[in-house]
Protein backbone atom coordinates (compact mmCIF):
# COMPACT_ATOMS: atom_id res chain seq x y z
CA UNK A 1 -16.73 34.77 -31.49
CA UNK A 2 -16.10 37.98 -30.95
CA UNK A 3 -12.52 39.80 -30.38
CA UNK A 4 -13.61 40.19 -26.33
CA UNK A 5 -14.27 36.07 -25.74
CA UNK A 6 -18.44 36.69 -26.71
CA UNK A 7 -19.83 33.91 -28.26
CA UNK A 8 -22.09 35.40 -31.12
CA UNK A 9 -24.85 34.09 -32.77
CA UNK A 10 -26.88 35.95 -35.48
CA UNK A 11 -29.77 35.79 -38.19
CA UNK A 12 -30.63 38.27 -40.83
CA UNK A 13 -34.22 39.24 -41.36
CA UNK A 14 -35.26 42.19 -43.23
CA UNK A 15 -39.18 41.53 -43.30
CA UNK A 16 -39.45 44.28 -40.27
CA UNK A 17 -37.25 47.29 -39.41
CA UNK A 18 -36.60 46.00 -35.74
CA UNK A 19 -33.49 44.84 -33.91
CA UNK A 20 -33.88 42.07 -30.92
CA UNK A 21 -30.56 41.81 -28.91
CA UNK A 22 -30.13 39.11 -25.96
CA UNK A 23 -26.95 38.65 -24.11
CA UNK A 24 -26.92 35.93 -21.50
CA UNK A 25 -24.82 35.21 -18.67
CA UNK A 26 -23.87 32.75 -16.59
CA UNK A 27 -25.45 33.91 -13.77
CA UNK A 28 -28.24 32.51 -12.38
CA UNK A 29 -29.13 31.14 -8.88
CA UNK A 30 -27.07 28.09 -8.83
CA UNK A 31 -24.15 30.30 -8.21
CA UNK A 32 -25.30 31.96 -5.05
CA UNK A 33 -24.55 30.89 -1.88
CA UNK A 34 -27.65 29.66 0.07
CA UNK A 35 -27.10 32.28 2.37
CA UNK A 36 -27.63 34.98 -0.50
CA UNK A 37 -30.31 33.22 -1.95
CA UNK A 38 -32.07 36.27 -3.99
CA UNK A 39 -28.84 38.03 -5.00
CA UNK A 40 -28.81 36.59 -8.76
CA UNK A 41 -32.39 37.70 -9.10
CA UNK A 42 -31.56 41.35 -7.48
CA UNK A 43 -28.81 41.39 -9.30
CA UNK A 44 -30.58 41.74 -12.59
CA UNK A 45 -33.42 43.71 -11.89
CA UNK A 46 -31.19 46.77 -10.70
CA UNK A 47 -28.86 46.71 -13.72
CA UNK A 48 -31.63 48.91 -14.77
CA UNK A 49 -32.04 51.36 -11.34
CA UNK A 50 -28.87 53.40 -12.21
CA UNK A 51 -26.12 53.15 -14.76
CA UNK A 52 -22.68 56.37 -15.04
CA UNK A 53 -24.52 59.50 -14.94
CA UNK A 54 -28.17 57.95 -15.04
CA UNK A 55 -30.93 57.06 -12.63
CA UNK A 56 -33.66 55.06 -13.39
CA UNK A 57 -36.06 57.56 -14.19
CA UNK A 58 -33.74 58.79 -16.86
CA UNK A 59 -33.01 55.42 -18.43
CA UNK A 60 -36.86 54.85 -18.78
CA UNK A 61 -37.42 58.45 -20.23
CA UNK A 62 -34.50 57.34 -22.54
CA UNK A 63 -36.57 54.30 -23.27
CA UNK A 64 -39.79 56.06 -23.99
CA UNK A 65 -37.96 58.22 -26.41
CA UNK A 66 -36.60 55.61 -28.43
CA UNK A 67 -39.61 53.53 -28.40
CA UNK A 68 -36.72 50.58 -27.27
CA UNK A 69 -37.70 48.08 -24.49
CA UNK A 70 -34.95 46.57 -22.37
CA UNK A 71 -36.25 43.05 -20.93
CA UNK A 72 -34.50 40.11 -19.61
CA UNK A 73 -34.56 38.28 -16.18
CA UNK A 74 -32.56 35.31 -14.23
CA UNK A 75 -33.43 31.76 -13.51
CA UNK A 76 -31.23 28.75 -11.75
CA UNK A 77 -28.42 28.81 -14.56
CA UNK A 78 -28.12 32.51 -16.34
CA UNK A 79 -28.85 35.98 -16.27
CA UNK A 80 -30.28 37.61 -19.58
CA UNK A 81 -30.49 41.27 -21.09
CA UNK A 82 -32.90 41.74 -23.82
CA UNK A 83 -33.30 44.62 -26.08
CA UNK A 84 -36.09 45.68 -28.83
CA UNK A 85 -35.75 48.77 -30.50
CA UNK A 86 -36.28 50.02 -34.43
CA UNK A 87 -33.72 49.65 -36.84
CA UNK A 88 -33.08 52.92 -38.07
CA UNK A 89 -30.33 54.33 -37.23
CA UNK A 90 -30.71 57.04 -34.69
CA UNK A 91 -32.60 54.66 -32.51
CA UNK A 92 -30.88 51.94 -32.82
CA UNK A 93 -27.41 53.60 -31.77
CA UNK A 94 -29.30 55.06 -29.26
CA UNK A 95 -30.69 52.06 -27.62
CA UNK A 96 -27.19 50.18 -27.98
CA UNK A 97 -25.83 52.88 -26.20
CA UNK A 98 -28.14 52.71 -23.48
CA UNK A 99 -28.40 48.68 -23.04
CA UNK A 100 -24.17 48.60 -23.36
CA UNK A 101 -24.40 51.27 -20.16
CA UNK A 102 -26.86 49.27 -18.17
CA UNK A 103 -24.84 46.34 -18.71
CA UNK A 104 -21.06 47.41 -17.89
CA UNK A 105 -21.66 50.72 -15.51
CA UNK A 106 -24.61 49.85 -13.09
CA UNK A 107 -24.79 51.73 -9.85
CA UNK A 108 -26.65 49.45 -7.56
CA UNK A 109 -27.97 52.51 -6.16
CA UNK A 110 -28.61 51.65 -2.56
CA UNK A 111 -32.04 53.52 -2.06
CA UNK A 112 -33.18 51.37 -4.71
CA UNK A 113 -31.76 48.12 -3.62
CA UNK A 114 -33.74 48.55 0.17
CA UNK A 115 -36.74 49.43 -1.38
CA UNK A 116 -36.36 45.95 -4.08
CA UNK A 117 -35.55 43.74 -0.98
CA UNK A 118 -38.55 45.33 0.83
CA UNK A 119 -40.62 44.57 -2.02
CA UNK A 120 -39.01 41.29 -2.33
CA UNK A 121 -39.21 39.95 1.14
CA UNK A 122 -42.81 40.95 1.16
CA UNK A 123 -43.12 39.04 -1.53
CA UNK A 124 -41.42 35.65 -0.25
CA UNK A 125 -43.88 36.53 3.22
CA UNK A 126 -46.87 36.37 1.23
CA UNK A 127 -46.06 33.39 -0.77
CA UNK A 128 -45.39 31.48 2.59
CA UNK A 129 -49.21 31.44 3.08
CA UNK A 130 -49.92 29.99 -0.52
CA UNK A 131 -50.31 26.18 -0.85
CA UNK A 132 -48.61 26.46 -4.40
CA UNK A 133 -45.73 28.33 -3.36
CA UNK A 134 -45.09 26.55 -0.66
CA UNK A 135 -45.83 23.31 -2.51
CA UNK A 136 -43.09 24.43 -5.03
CA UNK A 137 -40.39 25.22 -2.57
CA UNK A 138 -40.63 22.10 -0.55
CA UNK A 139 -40.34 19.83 -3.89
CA UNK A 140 -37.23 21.78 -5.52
CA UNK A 141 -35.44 21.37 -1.63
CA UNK A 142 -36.60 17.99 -1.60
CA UNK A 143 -35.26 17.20 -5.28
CA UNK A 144 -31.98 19.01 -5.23
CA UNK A 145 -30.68 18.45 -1.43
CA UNK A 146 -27.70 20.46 -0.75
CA UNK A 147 -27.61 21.68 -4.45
CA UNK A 148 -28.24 25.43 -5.52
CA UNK A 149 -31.29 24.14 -7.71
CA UNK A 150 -33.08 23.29 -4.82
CA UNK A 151 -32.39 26.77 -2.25
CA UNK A 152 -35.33 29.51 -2.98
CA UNK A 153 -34.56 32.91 -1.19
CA UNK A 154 -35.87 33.49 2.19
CA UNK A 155 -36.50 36.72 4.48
CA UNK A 156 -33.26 36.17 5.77
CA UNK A 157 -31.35 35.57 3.06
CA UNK A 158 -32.58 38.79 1.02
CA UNK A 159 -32.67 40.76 4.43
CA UNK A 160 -28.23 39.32 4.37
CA UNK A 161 -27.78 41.09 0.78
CA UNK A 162 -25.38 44.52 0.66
CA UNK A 163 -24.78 46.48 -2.27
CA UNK A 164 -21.12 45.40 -2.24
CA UNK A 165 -22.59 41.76 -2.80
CA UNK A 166 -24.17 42.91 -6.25
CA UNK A 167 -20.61 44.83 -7.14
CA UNK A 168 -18.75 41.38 -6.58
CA UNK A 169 -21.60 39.38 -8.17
CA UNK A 170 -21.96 41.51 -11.49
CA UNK A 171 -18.18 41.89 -11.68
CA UNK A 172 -17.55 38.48 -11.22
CA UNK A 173 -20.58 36.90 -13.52
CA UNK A 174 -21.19 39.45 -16.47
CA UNK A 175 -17.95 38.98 -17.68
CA UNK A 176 -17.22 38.92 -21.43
CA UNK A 177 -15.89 35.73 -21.63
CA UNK A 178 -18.47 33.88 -20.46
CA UNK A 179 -21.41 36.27 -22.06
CA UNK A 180 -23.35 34.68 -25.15
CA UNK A 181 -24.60 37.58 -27.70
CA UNK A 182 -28.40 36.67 -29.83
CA UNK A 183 -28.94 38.92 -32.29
CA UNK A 184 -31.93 38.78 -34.90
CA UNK A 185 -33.24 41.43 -37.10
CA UNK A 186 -32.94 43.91 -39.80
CA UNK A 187 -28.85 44.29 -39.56
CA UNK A 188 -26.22 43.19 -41.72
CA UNK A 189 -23.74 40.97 -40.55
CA UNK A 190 -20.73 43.19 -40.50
CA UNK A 191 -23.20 45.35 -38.46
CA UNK A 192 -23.88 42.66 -35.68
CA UNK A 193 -20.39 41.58 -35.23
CA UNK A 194 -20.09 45.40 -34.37
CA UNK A 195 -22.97 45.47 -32.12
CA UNK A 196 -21.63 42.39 -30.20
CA UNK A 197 -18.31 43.97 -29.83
CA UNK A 198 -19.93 47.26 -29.09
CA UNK A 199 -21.89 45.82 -25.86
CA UNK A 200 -19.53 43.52 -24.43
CA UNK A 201 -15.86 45.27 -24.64
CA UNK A 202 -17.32 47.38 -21.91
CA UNK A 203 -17.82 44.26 -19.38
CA UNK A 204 -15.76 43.19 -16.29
CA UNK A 205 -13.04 40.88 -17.01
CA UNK A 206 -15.36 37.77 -15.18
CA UNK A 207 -17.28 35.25 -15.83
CA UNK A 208 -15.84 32.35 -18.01
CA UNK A 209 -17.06 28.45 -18.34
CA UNK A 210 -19.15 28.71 -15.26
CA UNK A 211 -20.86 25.04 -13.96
CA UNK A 212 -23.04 24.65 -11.11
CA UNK A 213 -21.54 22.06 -8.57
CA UNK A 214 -23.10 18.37 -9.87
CA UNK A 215 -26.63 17.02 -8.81
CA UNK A 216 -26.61 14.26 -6.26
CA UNK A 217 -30.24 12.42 -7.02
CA UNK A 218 -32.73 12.41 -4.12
CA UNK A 219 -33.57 9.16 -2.21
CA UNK A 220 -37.50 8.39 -2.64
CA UNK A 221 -39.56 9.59 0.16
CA UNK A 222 -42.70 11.55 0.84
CA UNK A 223 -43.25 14.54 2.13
CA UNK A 224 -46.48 16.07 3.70
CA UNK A 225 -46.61 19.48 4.23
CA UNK A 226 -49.97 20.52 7.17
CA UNK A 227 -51.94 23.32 5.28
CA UNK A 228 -55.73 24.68 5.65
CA UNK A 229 -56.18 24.79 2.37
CA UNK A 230 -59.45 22.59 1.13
CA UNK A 231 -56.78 21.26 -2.02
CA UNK A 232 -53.85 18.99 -2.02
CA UNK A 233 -51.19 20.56 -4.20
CA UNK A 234 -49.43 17.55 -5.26
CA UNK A 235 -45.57 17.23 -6.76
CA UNK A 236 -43.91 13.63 -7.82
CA UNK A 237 -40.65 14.20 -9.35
CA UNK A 238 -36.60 14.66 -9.37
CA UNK A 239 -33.98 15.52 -10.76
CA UNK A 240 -34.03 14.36 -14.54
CA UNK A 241 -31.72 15.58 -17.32
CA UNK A 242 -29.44 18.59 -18.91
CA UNK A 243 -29.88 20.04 -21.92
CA UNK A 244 -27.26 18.06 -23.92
CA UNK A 245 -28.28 15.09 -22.86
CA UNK A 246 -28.50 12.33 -26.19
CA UNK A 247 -31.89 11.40 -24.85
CA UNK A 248 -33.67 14.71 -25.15
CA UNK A 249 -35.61 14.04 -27.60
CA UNK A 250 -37.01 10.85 -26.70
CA UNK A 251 -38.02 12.11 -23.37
CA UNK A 252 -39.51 15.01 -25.23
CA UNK A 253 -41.40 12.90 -27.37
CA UNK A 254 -42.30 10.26 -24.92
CA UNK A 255 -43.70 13.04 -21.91
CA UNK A 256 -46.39 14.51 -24.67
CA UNK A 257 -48.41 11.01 -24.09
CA UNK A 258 -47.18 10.87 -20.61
CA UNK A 259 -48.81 14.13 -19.54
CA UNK A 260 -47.71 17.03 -21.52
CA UNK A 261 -50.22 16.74 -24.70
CA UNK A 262 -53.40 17.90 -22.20
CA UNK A 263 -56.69 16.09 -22.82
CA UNK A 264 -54.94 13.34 -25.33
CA UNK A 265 -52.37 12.89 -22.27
CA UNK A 266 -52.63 9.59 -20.29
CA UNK A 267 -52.43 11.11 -16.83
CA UNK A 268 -55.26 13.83 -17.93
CA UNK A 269 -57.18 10.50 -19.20
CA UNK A 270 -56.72 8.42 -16.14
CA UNK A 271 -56.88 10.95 -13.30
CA UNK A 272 -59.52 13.87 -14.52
CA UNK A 273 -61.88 11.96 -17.05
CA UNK A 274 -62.54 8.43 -15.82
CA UNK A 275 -62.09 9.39 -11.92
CA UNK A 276 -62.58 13.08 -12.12
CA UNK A 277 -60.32 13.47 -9.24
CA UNK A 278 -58.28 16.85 -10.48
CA UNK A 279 -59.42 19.54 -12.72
CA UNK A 280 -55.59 19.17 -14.27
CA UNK A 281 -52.70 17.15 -14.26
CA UNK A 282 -49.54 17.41 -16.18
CA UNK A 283 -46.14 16.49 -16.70
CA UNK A 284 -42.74 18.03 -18.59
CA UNK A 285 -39.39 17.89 -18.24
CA UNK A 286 -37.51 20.87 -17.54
CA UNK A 287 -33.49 20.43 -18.83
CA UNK A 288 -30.96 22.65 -17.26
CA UNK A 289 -27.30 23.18 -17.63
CA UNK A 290 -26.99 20.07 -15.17
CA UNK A 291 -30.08 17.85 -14.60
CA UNK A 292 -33.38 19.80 -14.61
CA UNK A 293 -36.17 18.49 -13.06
CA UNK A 294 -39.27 15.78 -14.21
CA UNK A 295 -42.11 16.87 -12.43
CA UNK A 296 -45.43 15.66 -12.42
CA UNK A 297 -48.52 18.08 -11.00
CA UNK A 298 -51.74 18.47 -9.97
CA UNK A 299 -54.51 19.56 -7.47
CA UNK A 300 -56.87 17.49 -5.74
CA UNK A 301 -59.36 17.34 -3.17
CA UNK A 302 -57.35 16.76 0.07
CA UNK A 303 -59.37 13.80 1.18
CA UNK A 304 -58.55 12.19 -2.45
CA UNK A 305 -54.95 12.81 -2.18
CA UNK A 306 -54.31 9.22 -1.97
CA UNK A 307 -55.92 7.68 -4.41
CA UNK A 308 -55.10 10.21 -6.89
CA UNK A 309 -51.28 9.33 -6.04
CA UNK A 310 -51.89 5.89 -6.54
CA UNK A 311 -53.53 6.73 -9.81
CA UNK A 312 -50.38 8.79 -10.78
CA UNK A 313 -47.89 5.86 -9.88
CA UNK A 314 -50.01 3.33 -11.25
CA UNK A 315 -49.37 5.49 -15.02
CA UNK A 316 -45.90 6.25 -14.28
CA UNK A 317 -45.32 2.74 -13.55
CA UNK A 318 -46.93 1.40 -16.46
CA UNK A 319 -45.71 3.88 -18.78
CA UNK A 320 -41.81 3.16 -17.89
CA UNK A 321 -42.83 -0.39 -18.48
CA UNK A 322 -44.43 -0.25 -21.40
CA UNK A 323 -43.79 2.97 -23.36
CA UNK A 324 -46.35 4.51 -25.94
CA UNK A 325 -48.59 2.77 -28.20
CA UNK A 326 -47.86 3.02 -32.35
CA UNK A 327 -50.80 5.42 -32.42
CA UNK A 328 -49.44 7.56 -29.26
CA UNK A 329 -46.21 8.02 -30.50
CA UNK A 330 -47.50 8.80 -34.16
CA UNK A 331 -49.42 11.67 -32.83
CA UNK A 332 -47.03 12.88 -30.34
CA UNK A 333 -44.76 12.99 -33.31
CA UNK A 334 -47.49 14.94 -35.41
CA UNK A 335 -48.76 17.32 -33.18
CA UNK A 336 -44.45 18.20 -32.37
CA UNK A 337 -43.50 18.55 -35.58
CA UNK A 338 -46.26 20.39 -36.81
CA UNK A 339 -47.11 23.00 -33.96
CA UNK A 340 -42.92 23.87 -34.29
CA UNK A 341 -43.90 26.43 -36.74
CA UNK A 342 -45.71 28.68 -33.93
CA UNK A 343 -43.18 28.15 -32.04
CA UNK A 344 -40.77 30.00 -34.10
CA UNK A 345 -43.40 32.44 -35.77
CA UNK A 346 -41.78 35.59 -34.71
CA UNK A 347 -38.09 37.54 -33.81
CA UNK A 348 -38.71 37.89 -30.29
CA UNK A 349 -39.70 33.45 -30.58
CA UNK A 350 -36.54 33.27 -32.29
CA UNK A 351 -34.67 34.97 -30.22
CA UNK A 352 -35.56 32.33 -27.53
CA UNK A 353 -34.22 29.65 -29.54
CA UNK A 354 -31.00 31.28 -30.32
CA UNK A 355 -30.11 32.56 -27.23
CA UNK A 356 -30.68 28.98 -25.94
CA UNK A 357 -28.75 27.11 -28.74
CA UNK A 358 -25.94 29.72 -27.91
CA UNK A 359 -26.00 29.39 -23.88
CA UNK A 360 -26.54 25.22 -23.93
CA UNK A 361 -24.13 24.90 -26.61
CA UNK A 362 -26.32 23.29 -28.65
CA UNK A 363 -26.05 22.42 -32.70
CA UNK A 364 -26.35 25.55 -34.90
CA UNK A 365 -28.41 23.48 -36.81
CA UNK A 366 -30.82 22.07 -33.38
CA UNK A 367 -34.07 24.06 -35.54
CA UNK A 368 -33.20 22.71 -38.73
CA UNK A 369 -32.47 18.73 -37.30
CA UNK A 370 -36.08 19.43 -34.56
CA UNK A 371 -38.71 17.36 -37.33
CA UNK A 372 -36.28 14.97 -38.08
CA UNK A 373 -35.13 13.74 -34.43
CA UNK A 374 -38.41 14.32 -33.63
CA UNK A 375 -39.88 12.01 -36.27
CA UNK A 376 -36.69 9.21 -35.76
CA UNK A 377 -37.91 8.32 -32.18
CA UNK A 378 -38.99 4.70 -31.25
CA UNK A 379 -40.98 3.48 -28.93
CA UNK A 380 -37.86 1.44 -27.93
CA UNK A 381 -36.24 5.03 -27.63
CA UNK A 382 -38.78 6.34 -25.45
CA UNK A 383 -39.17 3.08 -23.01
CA UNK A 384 -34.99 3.07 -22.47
CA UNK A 385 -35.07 6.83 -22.08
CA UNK A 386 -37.44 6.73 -19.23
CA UNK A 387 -35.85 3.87 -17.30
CA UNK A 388 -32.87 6.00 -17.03
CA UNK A 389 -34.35 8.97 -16.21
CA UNK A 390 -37.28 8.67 -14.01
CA UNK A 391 -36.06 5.81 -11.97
CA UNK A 392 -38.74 4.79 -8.64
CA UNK A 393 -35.70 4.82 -6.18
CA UNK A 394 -35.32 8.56 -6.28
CA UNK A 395 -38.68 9.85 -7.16
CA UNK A 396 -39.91 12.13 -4.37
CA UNK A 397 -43.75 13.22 -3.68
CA UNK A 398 -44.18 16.60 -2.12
CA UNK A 399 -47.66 16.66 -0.79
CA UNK A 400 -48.66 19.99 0.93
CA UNK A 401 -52.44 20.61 2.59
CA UNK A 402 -53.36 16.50 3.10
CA UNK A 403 -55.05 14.88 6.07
């Protein structure tokens, strides 16, 4: 912890001379109102327009000359900053000095911010045509009703969004209290605890234990969506579970035979190889800070829509019932525990993991423990996991281009 309310999380390596910095905030999407929708997102991205005396041309000449990288984006729960630069020292102080200015004196500069939303909206315009956009934004409303997972900007809601609203937002979110601090690379740690203190003493007094408002689950019901498009884009799903949840793992486990190990999957086996009725199919849970979403997808002729649904229930069904087999759940098990090591095969990998252990609150030891709750789940596990989780009553089918 650091002396401003930062929670800090570090790890030494020496085998490169980089430094990889992340600091996350609670400040994602889930705590915009639906009428901003688009203002966490916006938010972000012009951190880097304009910061004190700098516009953004300067701050990416400043990049270029350190040979540093700033990265970072938002999703539904936080906001990241990520920085790469080399470890010796003139760069390194240089790039901390830059990433600590982006992150506690933006500008918002409002030339900038009409020509984002103008890109923006364009964007949101174009992806109204798309089956798959539209497809996506249909099932996370239909999933999450009334909850901030389920609101995806619109023209209107970008076109509502002032500069003032990314002052308030970025004063009130990218507090240091709230802010978690990954740090990985070739620093001691005397030095990080210095670099953490460094970047966040700077920040606005917000932010804090922020929790998006709690997930009601959907009632089941299907929804067709009228589309040209010669493909069904098909979505069965809801809401399913957060990232602490005790039965992570065992839904982890269990979805790789569902339909997240590709061809050795049972929905790939069932729906593309003995009916050849979608080129892919899939499935994965997605945890949040509340309940993220189980979602299973795929693409299908439209006038096979149907019967490729009843295929995918049919699984589902079974699957709930039933659970894996000895041999599925030894080789989900197998291919888990031994594909973890290119997982984690690099800082900027790492990084990932930390910064998540730090914002989920998760065990410092969650890498460590993986193989090991990995290899401790039962079918049993898996079968009681799933009947809490993916329950028929509240699955909902979002079915966009169908006759």
């Amino acid at each position: 912890m650091a002396p401003t309310g930062a929670k800090v999380y570090f790890i030494e390596t020496r085998v490169i001379p980089i430094l990889d910095v992340q600091i996350d905030f609670a400040a994602g999407g889930a705590f915009v109102p639906a009428a901003k929708s688009g203002l966490a997102g916006l938010t972000r991205s012009l951190l880097e327009a304009g910061a004190g005396d700098m516009d953004e041309e300067k701050i990416a000449g400043r990049l270029v000359d350190l040979g540093a990288r700033l990265g970072g984006g938002a999703d539904s729960d936080r906001a990241s900053v990520s920085l790469r630069t080399l470890s010796s020292k003139a760069e390194r102080e240089g790039a901390l000095d830059l990433m600590r200015a982006v992150l506690s004196a933006p500008t918002f500069p409002q030339a900038v911010l009409e020509r984002e939303k103008g890109r923006t909206i364009a964007g949101i315009r174009e992806s109204e045509t798309r089956p798959d956009a539209i497809a996506g934004k249909r099932f996370a409303a239909a999933i999450y009703p009334g909850h901030p997972y389920g609101v995806s900007p619109t023209v209107e809601s970008v076109g509502a969004i002032t500069r003032e609203d990314l002052v308030a937002f970025h004063r009130g979110h990218y507090g240091a209290k709230g802010a978690v601090v990954s740090i990985i690379g070739d620093v001691s740690r005397a030095e990080a605890e210095a670099i953490a203190l460094r970047l966040t003493e700077g920040l606005p007094p917000g932010g804090g234990a922020l929790v998006p408002p709690p997930v009601k689950k959907p009632q089941r019901e299907v929804v067709k969506v009228p589309h040209p498009a010669a493909q069904s884009h098909v979505h069965v799903g809801l809401p399913a579970i957060s990232r602490s949840d005790p039965d992570y793992f065992p839904l982890l486990v269990g979805n790789y035979t569902l339909g997240g190990g590709g061809f050795v999957s049972r929905l790939m086996k069932e729906v593309r190889e003995k009916r050849g009725y979608a080129y892919s199919v899939y499935s994965y849970f997605a945890p949040r800070k509340l309940e993220g979403p189980f979602e299973i997808g795929l693409q299908t002729k439209r006038e096979q829509a149907d019967a490729a649904l009843k295929v995918v229930d049919q699984v589902l069904t079974d699957y709930i019932a039933n659970g894996p087999t000895p041999q599925e759940l030894a080789a989900a098990k197998k291919n888990m525990v031994d594909g973890l090591a290119l997982r984690m095969d690099s800082n900027a990998k790492l990084l990932g993991y930390l910064s998540a252990i730090g914002f989920y609150g998760l065990p410092l030891t969650y890498l460590d423990d993986f193989p090991g709750k990995v290899k401790a789940v039962t079918a049993e596990q898996v079968k009681g996991a799933f009947a809490r989780h993916v329950k028929a009553e509240n699955l909902v089918t979002v079915v966009v281009a169908t006759d």
